[in-house]
PDB file of N, CA and C in Angstrom:
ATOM      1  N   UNK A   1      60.237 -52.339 -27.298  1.00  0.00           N
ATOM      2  CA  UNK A   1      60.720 -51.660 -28.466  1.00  0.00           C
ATOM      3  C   UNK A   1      62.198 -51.984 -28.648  1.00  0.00           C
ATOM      4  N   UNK A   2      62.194 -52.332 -29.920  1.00  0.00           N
ATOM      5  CA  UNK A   2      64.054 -52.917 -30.179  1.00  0.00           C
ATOM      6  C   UNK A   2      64.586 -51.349 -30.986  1.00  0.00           C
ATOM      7  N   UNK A   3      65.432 -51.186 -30.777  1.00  0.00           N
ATOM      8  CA  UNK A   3      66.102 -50.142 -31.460  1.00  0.00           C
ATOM      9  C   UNK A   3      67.926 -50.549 -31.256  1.00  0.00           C
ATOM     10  N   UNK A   4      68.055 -50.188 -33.138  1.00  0.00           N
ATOM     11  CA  UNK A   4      69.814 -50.213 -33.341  1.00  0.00           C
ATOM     12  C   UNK A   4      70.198 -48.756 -33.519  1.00  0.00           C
ATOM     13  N   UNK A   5      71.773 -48.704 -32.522  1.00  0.00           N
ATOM     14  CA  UNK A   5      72.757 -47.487 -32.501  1.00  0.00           C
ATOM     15  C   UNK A   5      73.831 -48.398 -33.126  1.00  0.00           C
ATOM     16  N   UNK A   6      74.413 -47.087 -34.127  1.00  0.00           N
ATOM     17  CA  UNK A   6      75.696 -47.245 -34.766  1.00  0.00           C
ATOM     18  C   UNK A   6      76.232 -46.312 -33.477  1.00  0.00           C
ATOM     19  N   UNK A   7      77.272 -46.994 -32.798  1.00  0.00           N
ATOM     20  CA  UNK A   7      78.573 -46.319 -32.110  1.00  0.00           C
ATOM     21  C   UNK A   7      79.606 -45.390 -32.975  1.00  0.00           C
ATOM     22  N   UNK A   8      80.073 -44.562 -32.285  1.00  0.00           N
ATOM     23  CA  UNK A   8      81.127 -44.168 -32.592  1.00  0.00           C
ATOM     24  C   UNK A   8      82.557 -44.421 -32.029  1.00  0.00           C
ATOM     25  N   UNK A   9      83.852 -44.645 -32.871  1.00  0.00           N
ATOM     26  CA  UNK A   9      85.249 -44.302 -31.887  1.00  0.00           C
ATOM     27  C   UNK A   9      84.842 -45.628 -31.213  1.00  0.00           C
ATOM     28  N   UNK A  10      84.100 -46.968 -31.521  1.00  0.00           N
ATOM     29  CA  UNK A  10      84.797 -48.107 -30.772  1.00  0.00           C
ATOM     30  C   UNK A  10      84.494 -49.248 -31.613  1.00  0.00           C
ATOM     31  N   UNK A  11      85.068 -50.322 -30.975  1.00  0.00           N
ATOM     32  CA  UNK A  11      85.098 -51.523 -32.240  1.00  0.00           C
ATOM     33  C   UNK A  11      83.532 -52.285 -32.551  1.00  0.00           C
ATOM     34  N   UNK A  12      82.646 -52.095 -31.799  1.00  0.00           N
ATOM     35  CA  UNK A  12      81.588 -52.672 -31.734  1.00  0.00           C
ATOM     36  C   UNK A  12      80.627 -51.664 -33.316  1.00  0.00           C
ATOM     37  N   UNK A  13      80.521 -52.559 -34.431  1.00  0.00           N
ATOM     38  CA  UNK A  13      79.958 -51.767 -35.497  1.00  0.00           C
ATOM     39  C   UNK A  13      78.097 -51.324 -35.408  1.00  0.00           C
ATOM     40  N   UNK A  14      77.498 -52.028 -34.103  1.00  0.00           N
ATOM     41  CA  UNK A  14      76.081 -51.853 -33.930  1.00  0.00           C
ATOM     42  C   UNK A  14      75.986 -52.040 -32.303  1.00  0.00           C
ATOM     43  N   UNK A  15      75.242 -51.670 -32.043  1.00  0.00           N
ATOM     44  CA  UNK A  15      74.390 -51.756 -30.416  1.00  0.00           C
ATOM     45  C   UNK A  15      72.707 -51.760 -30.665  1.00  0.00           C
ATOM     46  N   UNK A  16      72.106 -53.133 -30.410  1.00  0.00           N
ATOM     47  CA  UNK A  16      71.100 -53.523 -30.229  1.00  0.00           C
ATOM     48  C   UNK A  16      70.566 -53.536 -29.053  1.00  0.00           C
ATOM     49  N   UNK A  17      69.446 -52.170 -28.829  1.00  0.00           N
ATOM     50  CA  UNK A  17      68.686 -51.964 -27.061  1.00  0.00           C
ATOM     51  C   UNK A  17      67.433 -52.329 -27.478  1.00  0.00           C
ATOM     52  N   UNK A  18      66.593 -53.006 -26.297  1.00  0.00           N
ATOM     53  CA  UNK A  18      65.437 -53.504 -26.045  1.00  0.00           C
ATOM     54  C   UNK A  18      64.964 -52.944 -25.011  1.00  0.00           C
ATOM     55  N   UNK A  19      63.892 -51.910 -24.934  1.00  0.00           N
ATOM     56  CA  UNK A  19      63.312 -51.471 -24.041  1.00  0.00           C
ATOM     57  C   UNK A  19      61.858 -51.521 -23.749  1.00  0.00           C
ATOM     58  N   UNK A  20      61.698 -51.552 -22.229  1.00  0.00           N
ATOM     59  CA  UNK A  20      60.195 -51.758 -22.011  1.00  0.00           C
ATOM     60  C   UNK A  20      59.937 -50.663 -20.738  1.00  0.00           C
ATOM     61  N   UNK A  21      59.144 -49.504 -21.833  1.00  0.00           N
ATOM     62  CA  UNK A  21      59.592 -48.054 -21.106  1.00  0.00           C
ATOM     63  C   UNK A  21      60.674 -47.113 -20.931  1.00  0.00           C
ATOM     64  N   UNK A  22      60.992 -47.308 -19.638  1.00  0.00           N
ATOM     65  CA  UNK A  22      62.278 -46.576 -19.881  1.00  0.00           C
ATOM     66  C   UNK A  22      63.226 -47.669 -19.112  1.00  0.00           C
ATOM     67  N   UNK A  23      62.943 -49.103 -19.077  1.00  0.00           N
ATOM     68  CA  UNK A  23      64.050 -50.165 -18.919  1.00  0.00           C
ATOM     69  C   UNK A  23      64.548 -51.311 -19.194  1.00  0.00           C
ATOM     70  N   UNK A  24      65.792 -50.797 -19.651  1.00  0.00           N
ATOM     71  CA  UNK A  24      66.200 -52.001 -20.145  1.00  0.00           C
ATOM     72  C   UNK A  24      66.325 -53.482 -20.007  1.00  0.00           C
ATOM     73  N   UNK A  25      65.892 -54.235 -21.179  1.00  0.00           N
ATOM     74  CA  UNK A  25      65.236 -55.537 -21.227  1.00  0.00           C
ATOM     75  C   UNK A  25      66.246 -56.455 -22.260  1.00  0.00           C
ATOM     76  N   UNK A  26      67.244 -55.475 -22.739  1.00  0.00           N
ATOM     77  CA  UNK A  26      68.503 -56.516 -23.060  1.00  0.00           C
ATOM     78  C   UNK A  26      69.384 -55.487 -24.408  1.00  0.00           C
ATOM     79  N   UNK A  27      69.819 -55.841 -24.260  1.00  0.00           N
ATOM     80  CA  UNK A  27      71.860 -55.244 -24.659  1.00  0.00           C
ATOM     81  C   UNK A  27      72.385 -56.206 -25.605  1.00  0.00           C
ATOM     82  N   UNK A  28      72.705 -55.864 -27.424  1.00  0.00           N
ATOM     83  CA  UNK A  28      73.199 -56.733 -27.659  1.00  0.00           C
ATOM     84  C   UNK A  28      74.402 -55.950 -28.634  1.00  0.00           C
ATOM     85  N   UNK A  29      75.905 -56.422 -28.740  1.00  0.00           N
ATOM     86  CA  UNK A  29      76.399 -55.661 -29.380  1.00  0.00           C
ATOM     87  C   UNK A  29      77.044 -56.522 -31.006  1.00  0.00           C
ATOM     88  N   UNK A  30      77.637 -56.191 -31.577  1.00  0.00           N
ATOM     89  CA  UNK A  30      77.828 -56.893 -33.148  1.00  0.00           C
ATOM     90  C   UNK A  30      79.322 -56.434 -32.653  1.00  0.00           C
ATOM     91  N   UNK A  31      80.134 -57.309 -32.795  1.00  0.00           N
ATOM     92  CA  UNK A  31      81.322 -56.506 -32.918  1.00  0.00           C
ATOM     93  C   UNK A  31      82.250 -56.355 -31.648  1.00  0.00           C
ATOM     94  N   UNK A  32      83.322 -56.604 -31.528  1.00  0.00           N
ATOM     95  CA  UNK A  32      84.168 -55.915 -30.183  1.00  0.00           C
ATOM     96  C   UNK A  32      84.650 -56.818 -29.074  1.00  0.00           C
ATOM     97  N   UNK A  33      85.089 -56.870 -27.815  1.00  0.00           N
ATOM     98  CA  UNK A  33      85.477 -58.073 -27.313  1.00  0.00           C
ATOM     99  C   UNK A  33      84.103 -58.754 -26.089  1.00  0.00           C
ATOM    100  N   UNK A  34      83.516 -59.932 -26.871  1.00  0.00           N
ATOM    101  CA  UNK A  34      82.861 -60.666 -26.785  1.00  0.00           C
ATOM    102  C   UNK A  34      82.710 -60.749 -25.132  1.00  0.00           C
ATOM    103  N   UNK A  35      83.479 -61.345 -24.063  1.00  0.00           N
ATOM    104  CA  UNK A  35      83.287 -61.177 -23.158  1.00  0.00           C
ATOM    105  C   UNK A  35      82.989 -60.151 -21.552  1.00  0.00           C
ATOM    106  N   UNK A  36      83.651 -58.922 -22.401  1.00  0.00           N
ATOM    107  CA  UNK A  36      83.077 -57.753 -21.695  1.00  0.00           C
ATOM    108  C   UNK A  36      82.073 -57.624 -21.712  1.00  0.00           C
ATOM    109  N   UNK A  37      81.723 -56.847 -23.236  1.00  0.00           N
ATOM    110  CA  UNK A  37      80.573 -56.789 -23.970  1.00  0.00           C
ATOM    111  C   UNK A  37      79.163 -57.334 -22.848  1.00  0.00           C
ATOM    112  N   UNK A  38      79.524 -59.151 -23.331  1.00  0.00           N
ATOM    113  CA  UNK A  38      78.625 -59.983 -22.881  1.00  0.00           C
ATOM    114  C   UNK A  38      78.213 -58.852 -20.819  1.00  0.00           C
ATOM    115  N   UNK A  39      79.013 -58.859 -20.865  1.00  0.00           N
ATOM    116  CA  UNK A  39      79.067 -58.729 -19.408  1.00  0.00           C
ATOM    117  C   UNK A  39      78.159 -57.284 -18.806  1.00  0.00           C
ATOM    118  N   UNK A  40      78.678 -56.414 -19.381  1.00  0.00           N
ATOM    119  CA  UNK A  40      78.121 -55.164 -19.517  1.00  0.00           C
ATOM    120  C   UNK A  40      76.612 -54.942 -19.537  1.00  0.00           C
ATOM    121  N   UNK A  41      76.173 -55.670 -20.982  1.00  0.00           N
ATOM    122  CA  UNK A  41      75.285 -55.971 -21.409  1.00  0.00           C
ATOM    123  C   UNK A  41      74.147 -56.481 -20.204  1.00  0.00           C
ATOM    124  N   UNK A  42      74.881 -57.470 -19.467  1.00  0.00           N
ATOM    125  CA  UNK A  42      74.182 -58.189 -18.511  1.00  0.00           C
ATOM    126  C   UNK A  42      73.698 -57.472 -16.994  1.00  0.00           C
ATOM    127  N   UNK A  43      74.902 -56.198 -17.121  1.00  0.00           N
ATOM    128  CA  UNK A  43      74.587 -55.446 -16.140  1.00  0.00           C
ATOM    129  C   UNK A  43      73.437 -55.046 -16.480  1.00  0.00           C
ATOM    130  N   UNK A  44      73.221 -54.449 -17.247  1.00  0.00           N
ATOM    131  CA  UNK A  44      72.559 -53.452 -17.210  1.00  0.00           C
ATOM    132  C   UNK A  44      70.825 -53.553 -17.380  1.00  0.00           C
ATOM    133  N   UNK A  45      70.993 -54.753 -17.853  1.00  0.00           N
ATOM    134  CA  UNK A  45      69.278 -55.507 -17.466  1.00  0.00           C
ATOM    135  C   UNK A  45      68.391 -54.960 -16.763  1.00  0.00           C
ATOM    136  N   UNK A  46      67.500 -54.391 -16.165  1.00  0.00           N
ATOM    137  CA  UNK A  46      66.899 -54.127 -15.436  1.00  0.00           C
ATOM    138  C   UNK A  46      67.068 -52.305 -15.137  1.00  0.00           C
ATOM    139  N   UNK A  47      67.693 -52.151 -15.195  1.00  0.00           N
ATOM    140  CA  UNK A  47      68.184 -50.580 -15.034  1.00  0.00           C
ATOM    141  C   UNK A  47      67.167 -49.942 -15.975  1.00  0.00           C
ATOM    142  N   UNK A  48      67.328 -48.256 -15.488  1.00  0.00           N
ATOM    143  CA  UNK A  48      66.309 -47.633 -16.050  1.00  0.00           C
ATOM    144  C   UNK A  48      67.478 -46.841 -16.588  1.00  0.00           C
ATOM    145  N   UNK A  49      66.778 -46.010 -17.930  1.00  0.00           N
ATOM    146  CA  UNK A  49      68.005 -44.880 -18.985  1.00  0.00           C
ATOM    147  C   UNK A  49      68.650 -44.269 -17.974  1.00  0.00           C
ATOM    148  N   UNK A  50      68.044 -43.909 -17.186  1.00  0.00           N
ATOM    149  CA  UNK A  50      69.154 -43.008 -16.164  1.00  0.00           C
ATOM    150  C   UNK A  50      70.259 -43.569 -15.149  1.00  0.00           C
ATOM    151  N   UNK A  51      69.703 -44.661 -15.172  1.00  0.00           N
ATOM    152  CA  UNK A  51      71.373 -45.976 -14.607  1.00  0.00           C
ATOM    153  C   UNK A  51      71.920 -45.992 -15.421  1.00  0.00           C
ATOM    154  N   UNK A  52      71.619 -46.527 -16.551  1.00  0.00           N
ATOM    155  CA  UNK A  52      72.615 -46.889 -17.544  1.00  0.00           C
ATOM    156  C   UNK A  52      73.388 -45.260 -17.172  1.00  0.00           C
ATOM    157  N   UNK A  53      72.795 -44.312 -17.668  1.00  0.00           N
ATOM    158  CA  UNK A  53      73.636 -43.381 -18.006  1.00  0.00           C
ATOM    159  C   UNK A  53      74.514 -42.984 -16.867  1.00  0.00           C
ATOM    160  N   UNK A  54      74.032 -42.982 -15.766  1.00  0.00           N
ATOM    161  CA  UNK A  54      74.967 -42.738 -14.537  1.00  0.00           C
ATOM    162  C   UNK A  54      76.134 -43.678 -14.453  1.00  0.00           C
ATOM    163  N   UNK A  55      75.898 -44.610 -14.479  1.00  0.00           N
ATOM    164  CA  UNK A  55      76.704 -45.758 -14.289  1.00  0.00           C
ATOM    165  C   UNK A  55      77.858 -45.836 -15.481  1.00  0.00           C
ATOM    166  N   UNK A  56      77.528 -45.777 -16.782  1.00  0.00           N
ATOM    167  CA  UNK A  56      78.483 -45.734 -17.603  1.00  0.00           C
ATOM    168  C   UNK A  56      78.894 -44.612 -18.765  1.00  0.00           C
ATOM    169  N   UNK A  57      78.225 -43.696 -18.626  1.00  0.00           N
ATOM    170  CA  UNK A  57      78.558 -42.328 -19.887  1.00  0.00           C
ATOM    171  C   UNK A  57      79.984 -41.951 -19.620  1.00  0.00           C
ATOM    172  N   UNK A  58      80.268 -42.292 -18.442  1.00  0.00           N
ATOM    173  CA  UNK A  58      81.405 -41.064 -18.586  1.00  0.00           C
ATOM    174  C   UNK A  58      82.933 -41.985 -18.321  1.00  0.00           C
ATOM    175  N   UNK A  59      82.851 -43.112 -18.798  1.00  0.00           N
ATOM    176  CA  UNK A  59      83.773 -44.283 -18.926  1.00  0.00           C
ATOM    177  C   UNK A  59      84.683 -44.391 -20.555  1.00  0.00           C
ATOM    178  N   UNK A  60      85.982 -44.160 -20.150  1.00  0.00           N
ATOM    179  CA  UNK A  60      86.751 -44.004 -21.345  1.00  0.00           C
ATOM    180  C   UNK A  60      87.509 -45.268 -21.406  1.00  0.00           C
ATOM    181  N   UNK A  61      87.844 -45.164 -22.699  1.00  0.00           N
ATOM    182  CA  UNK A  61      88.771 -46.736 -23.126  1.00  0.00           C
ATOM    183  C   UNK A  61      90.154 -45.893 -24.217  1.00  0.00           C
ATOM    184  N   UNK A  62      91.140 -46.110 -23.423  1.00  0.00           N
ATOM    185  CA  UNK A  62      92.403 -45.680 -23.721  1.00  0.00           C
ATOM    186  C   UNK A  62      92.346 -44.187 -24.392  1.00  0.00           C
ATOM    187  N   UNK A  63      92.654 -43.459 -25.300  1.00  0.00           N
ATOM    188  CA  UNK A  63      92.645 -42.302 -25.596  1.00  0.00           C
ATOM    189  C   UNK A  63      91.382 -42.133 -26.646  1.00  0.00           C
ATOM    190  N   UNK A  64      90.260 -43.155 -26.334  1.00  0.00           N
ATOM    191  CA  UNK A  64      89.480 -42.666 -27.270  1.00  0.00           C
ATOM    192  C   UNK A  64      88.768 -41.504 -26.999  1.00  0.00           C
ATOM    193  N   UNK A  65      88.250 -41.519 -25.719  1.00  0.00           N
ATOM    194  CA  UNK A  65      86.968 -40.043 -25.257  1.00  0.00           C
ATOM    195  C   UNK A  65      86.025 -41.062 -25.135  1.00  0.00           C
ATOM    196  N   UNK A  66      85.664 -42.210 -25.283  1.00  0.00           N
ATOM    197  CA  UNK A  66      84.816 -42.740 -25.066  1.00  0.00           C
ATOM    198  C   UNK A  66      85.006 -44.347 -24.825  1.00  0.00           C
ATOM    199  N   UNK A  67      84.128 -44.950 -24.761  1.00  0.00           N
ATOM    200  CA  UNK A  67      84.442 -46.258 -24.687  1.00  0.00           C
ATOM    201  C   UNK A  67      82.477 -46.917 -25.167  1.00  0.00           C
ATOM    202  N   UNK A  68      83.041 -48.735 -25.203  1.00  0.00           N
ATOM    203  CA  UNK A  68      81.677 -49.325 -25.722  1.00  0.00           C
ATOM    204  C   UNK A  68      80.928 -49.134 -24.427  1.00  0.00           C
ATOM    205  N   UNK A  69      80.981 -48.989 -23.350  1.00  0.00           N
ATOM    206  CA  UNK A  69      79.862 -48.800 -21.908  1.00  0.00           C
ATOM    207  C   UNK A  69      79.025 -47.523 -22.737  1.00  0.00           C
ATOM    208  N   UNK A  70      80.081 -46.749 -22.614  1.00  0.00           N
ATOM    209  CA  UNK A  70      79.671 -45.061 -22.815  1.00  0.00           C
ATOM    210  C   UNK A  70      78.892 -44.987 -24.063  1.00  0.00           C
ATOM    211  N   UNK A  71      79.303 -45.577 -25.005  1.00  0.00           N
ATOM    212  CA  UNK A  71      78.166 -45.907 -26.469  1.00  0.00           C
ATOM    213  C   UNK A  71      77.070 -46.473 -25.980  1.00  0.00           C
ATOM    214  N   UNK A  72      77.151 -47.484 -25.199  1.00  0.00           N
ATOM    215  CA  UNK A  72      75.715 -48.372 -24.810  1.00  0.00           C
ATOM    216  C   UNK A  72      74.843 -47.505 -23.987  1.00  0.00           C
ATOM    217  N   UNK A  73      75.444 -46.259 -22.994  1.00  0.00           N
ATOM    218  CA  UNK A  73      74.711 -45.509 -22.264  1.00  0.00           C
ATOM    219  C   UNK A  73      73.952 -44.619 -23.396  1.00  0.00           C
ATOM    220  N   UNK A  74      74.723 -43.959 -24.729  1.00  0.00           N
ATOM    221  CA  UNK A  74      73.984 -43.251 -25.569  1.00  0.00           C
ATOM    222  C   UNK A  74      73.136 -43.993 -26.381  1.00  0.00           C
ATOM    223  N   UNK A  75      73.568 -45.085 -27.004  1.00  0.00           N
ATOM    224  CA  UNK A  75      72.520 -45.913 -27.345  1.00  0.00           C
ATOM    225  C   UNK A  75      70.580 -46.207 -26.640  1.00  0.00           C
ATOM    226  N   UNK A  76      70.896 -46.349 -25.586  1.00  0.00           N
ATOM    227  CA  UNK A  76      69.987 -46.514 -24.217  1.00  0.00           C
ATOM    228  C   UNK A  76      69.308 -45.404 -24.133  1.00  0.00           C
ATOM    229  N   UNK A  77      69.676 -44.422 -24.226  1.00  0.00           N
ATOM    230  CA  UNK A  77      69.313 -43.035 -24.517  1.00  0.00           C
ATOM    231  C   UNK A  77      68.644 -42.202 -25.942  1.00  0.00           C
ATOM    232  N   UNK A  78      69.107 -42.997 -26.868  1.00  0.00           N
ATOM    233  CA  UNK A  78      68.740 -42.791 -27.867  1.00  0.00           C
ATOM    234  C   UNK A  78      67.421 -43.657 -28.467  1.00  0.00           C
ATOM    235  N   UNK A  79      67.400 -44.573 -27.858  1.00  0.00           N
ATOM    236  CA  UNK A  79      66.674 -45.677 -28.343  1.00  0.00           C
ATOM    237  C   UNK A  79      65.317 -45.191 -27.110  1.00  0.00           C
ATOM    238  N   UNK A  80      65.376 -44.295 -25.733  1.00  0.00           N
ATOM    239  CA  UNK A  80      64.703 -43.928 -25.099  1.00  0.00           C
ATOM    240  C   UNK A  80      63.594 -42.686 -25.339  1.00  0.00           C
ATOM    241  N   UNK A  81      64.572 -41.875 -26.208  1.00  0.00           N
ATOM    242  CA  UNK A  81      64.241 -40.616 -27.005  1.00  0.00           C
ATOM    243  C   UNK A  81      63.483 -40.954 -28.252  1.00  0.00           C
ATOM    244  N   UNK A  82      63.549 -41.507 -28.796  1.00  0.00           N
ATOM    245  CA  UNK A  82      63.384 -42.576 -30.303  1.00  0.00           C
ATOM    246  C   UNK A  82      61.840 -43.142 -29.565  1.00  0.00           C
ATOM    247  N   UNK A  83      61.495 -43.903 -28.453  1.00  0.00           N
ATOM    248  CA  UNK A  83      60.363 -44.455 -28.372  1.00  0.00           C
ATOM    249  C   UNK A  83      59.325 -43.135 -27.485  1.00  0.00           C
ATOM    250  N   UNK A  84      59.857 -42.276 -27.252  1.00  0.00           N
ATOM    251  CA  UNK A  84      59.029 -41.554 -26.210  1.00  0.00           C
ATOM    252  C   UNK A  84      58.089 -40.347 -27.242  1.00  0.00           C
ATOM    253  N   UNK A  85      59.128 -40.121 -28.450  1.00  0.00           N
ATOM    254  CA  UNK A  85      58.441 -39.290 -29.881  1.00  0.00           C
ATOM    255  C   UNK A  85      57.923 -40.511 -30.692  1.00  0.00           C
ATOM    256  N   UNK A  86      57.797 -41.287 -30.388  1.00  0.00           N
ATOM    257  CA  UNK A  86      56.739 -42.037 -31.180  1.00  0.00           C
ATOM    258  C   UNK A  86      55.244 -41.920 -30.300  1.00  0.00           C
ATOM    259  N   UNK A  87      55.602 -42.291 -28.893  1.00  0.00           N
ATOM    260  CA  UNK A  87      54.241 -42.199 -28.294  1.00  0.00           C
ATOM    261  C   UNK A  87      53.337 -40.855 -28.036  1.00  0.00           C
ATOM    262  N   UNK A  88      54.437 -39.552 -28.151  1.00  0.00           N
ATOM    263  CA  UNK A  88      54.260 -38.630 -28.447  1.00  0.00           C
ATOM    264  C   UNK A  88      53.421 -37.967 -29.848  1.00  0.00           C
ATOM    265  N   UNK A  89      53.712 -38.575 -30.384  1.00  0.00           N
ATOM    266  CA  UNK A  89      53.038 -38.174 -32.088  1.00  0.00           C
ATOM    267  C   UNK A  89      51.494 -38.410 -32.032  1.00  0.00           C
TER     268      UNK A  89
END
C-alpha cells in the first residue's frame, strides 16, 4: 500500500510511504535536503511502524518542534492507520 503525507513545519512538501503490513518497504520524500533525506529513508526499510516511531518521533531540527525524521515517523503512522481501516471496513 503506497500512501502520501503532507508534513508539517519542514521543507520536504510530501512524504511518500510504502507499506507491506505494518513494514516499511520504502520512504520517498519531494522536497528538502536530498542527501539526508535519501539516507533516512534508507534506514528505515525494513522496520516496523513502531521503529520508525521509536527511533525517530521525537527528533527536532533547530527550533522547529519537529523535524523531516519526525514527519516520516507520523507519516509511517498515518499511512499505517489509513491501511488497517481499510481492512477493517
Amino acid at each position: 500500500m503506497q500512501y502520501t503525507y503532507i508534513p508539517e513545519g519542514v521543507c520536504p512538501c510530501s512524504i511518500t510511504v510504502e507499506l507491506e503490513g505494518d513494514i516499511v518497504k520504502n520512504v520517498a520524500f519531494e522536497g528538502g535536503c536530498d542527501g539526508n533525506l535519501k539516507a533516512i529513508s534508507k534506514v528505515s526499510i525494513g522496520m516496523t511502524v513502531q521503529q520508525v516511531e521509536e527511533y525517530f518521533a521525537d527528533v527536532t531540527c533547530e527550533d522547529k518542534g519537529t523535524s523531516c525524521s519526525a514527519q516520516m515517523a507520523k507519516a509511517v503512522r498515518s499511512a499505517w492507520d489509513t491501511s488497517f481501516q481499510n481492512i477493517t471496513k
